[in-house]
C-alpha atoms as a PDB file:
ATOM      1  CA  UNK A   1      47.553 -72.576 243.218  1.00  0.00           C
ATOM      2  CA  UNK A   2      45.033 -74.391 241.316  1.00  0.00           C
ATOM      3  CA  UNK A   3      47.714 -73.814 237.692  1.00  0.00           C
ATOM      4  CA  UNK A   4      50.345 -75.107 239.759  1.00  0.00           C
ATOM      5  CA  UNK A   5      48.199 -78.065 240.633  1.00  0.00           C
ATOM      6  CA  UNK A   6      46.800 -78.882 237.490  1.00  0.00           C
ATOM      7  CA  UNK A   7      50.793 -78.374 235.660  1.00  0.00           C
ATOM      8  CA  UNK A   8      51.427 -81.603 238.207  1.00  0.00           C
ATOM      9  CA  UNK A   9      48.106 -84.090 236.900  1.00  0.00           C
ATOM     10  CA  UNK A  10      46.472 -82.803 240.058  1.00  0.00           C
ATOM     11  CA  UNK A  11      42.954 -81.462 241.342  1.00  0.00           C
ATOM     12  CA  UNK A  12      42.084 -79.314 244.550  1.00  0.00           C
ATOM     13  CA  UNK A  13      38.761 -79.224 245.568  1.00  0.00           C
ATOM     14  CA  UNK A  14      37.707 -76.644 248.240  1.00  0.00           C
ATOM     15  CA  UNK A  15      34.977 -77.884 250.896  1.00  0.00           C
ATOM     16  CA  UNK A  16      33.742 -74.303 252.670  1.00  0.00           C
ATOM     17  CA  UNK A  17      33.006 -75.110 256.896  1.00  0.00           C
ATOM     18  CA  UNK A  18      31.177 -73.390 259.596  1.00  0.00           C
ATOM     19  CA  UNK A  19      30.518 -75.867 262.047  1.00  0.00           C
ATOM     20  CA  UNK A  20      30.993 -79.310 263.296  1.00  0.00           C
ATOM     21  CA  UNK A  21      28.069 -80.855 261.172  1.00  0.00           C
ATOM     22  CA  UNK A  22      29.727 -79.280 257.860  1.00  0.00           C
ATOM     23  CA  UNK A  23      33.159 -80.666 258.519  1.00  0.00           C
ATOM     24  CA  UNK A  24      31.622 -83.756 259.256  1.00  0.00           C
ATOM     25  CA  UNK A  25      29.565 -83.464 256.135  1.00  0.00           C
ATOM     26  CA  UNK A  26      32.958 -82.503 254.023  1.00  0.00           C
ATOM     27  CA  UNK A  27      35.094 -85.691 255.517  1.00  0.00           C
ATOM     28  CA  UNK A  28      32.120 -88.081 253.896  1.00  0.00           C
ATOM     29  CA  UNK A  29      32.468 -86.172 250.432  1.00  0.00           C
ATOM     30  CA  UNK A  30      36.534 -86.391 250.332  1.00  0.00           C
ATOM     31  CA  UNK A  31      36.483 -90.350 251.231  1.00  0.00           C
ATOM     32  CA  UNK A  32      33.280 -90.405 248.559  1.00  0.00           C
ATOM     33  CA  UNK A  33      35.051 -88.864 245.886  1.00  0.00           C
ATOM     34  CA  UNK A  34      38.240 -90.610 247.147  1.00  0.00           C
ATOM     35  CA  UNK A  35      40.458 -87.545 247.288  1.00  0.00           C
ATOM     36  CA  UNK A  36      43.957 -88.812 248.154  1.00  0.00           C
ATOM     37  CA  UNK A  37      45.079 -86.218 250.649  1.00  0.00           C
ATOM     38  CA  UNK A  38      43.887 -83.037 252.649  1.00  0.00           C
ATOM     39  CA  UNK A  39      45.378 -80.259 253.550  1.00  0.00           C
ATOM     40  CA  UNK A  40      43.979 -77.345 256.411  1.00  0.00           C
ATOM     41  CA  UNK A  41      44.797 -73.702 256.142  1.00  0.00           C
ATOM     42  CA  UNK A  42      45.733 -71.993 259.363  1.00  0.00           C
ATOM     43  CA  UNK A  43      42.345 -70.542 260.213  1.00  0.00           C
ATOM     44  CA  UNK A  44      41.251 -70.625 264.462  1.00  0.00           C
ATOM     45  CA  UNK A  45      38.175 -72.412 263.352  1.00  0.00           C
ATOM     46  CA  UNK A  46      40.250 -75.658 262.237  1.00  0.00           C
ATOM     47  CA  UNK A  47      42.826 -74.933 265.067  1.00  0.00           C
ATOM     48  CA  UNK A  48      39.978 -75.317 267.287  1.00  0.00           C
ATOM     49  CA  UNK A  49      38.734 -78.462 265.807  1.00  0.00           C
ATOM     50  CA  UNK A  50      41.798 -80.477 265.310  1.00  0.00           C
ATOM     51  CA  UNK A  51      40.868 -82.894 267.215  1.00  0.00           C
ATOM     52  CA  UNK A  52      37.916 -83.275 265.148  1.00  0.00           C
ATOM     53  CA  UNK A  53      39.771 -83.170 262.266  1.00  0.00           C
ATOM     54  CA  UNK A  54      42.280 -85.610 262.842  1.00  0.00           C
ATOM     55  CA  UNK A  55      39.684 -88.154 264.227  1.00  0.00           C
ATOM     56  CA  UNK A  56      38.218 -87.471 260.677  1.00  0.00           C
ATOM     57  CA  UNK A  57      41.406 -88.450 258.841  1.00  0.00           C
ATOM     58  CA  UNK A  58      42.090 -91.512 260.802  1.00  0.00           C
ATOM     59  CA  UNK A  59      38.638 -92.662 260.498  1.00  0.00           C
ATOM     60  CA  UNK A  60      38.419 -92.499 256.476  1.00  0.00           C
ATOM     61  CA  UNK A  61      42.216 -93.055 256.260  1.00  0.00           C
ATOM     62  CA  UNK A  62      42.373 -89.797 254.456  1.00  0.00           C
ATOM     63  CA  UNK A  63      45.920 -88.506 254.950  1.00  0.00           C
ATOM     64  CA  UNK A  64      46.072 -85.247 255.889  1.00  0.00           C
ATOM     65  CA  UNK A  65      48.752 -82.120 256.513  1.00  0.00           C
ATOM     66  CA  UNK A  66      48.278 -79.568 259.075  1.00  0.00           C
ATOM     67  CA  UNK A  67      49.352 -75.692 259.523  1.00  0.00           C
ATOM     68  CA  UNK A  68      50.595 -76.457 263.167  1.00  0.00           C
ATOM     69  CA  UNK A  69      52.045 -78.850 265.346  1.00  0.00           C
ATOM     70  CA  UNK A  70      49.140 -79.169 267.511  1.00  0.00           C
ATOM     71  CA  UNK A  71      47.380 -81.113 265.137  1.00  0.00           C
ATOM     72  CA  UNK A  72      50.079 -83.989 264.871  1.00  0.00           C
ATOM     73  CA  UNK A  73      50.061 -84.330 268.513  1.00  0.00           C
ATOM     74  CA  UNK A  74      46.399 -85.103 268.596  1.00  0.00           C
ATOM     75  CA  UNK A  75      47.234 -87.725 265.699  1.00  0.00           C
ATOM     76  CA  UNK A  76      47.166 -85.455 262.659  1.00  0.00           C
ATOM     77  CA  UNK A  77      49.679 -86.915 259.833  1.00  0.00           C
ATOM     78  CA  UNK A  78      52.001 -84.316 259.594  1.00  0.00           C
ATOM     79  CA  UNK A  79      52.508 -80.728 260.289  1.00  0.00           C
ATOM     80  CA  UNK A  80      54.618 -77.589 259.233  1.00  0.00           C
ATOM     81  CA  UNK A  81      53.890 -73.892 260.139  1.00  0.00           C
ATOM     82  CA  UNK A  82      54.530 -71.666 262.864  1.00  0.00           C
ATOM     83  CA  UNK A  83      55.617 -72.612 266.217  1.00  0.00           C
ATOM     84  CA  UNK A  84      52.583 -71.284 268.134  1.00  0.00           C
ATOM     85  CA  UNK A  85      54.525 -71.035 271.403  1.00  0.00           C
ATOM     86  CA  UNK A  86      57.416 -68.893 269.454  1.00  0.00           C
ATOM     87  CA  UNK A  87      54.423 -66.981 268.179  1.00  0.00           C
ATOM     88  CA  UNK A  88      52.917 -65.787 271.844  1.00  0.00           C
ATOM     89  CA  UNK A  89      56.631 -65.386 273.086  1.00  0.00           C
ATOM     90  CA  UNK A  90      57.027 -62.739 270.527  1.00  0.00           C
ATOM     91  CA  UNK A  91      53.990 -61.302 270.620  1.00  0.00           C
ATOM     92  CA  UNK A  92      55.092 -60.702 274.317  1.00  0.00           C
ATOM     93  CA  UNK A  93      58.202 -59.115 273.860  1.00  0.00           C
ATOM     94  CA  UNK A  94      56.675 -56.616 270.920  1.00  0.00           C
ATOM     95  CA  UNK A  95      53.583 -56.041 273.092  1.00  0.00           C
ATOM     96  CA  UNK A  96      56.083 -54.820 276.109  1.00  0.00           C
ATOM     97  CA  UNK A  97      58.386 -52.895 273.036  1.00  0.00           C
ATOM     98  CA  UNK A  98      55.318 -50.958 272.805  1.00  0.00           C
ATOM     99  CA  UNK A  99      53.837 -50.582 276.077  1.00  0.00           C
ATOM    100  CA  UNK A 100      57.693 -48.813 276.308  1.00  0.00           C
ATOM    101  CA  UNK A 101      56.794 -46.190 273.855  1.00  0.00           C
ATOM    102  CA  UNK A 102      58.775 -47.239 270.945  1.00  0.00           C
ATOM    103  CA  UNK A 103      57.818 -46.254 267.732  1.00  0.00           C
ATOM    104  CA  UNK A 104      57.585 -47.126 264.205  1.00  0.00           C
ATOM    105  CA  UNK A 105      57.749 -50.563 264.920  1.00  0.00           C
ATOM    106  CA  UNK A 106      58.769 -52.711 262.377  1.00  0.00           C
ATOM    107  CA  UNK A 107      56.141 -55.738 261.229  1.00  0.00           C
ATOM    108  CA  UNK A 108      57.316 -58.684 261.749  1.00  0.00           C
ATOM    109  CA  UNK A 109      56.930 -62.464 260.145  1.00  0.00           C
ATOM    110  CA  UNK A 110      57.625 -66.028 261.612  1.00  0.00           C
ATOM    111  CA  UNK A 111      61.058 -66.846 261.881  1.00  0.00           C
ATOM    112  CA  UNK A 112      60.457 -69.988 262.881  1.00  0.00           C
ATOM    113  CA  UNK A 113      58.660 -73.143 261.197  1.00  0.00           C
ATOM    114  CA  UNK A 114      58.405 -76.644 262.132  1.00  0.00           C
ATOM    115  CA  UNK A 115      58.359 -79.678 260.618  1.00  0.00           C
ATOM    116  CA  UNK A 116      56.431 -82.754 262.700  1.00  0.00           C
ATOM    117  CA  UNK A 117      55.470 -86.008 261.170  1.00  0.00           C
ATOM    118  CA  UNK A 118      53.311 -88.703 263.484  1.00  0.00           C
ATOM    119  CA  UNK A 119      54.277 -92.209 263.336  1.00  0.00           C
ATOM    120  CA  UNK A 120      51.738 -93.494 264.662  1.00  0.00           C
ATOM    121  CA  UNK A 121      49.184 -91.977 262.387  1.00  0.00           C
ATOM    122  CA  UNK A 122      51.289 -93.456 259.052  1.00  0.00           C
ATOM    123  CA  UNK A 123      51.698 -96.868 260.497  1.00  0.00           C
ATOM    124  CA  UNK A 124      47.598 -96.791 261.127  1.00  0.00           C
ATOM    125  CA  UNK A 125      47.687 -95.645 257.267  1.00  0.00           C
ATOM    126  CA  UNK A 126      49.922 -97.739 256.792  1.00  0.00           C
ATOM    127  CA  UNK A 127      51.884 -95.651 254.767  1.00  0.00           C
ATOM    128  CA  UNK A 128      56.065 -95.697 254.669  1.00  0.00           C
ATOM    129  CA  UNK A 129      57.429 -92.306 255.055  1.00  0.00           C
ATOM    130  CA  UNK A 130      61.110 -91.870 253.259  1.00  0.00           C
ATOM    131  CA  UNK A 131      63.642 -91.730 255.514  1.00  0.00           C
ATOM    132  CA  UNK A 132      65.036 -88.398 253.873  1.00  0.00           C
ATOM    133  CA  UNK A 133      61.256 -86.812 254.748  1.00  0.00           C
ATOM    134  CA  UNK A 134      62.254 -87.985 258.402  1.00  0.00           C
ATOM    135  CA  UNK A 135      65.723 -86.646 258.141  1.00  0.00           C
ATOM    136  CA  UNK A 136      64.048 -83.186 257.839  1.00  0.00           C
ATOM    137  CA  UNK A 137      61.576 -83.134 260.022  1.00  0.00           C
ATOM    138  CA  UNK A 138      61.711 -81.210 263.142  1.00  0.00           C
ATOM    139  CA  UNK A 139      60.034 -84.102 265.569  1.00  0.00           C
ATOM    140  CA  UNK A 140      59.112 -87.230 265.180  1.00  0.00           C
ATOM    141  CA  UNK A 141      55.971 -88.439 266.986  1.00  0.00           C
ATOM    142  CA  UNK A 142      56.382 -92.365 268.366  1.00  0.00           C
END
């Protein structure tokens, strides 16, 4: 990832968090060393945050992409991952596969993905998002 980056002109920088005080502590780095963007991995710790972490965002105007959807609705920029509810509907229906006895279950990936961009969020940044970027996106967020 970091080849890829640096074969476009660009740097990632990796901020390690535990708790609330170090992602507190990382937001005041990134809008010190005025990196343009963030990005979260899909980790439960930031899932459980995102509030947090969107606050963050809006606060330094640091635009920010998310692994899930949830994050957009609390007024992350934008999102694309797995659909979390798609997620615990399969995890259902494999769960009662093998509760049934089956065997040699197969394992499975996401088949689905969403795209979700918040409006709201990029007219606070003030930032124009191309209409083709809206074409694609799954949702919309007035």
């Amino acid at each position: 990832m970091q080849a890829a980056a640096r074969s476009l002109g660009l740097e990632i920088k990796l901020f390690a968090t535990i708790n609330n005080r170090d992602i507190d502590a990382a937001f005041i780095e990134i809008a010190h060393q005025r990196i343009g963007a963030v990005l979260t991995i899909p980790d439960v710790f930031f899932t459980s945050r995102r509030v947090q972490l969107a606050t963050l965002a809006s606060r330094f105007a640091i635009p920010a992409m998310y692994s899930i959807r949830e994050f957009a609705e609390v007024g992350g920029l934008m999102s694309y991952g797995e659909n979390l509810a798609d997620q615990w509907r399969r995890v259902g229906i494999y769960a009662g596969r093998v509760l049934k006895g089956e065997k040699n279950l197969p394992v499975e990936q996401s088949a689905r993905f969403e795209f979700v961009i918040n409006m709201q969020t990029a007219r606070a940044f003030n930032l124009a998002i191309p209409s083709g970027l809206l074409a694609i996106a799954d949702e919309v967020i007035e």
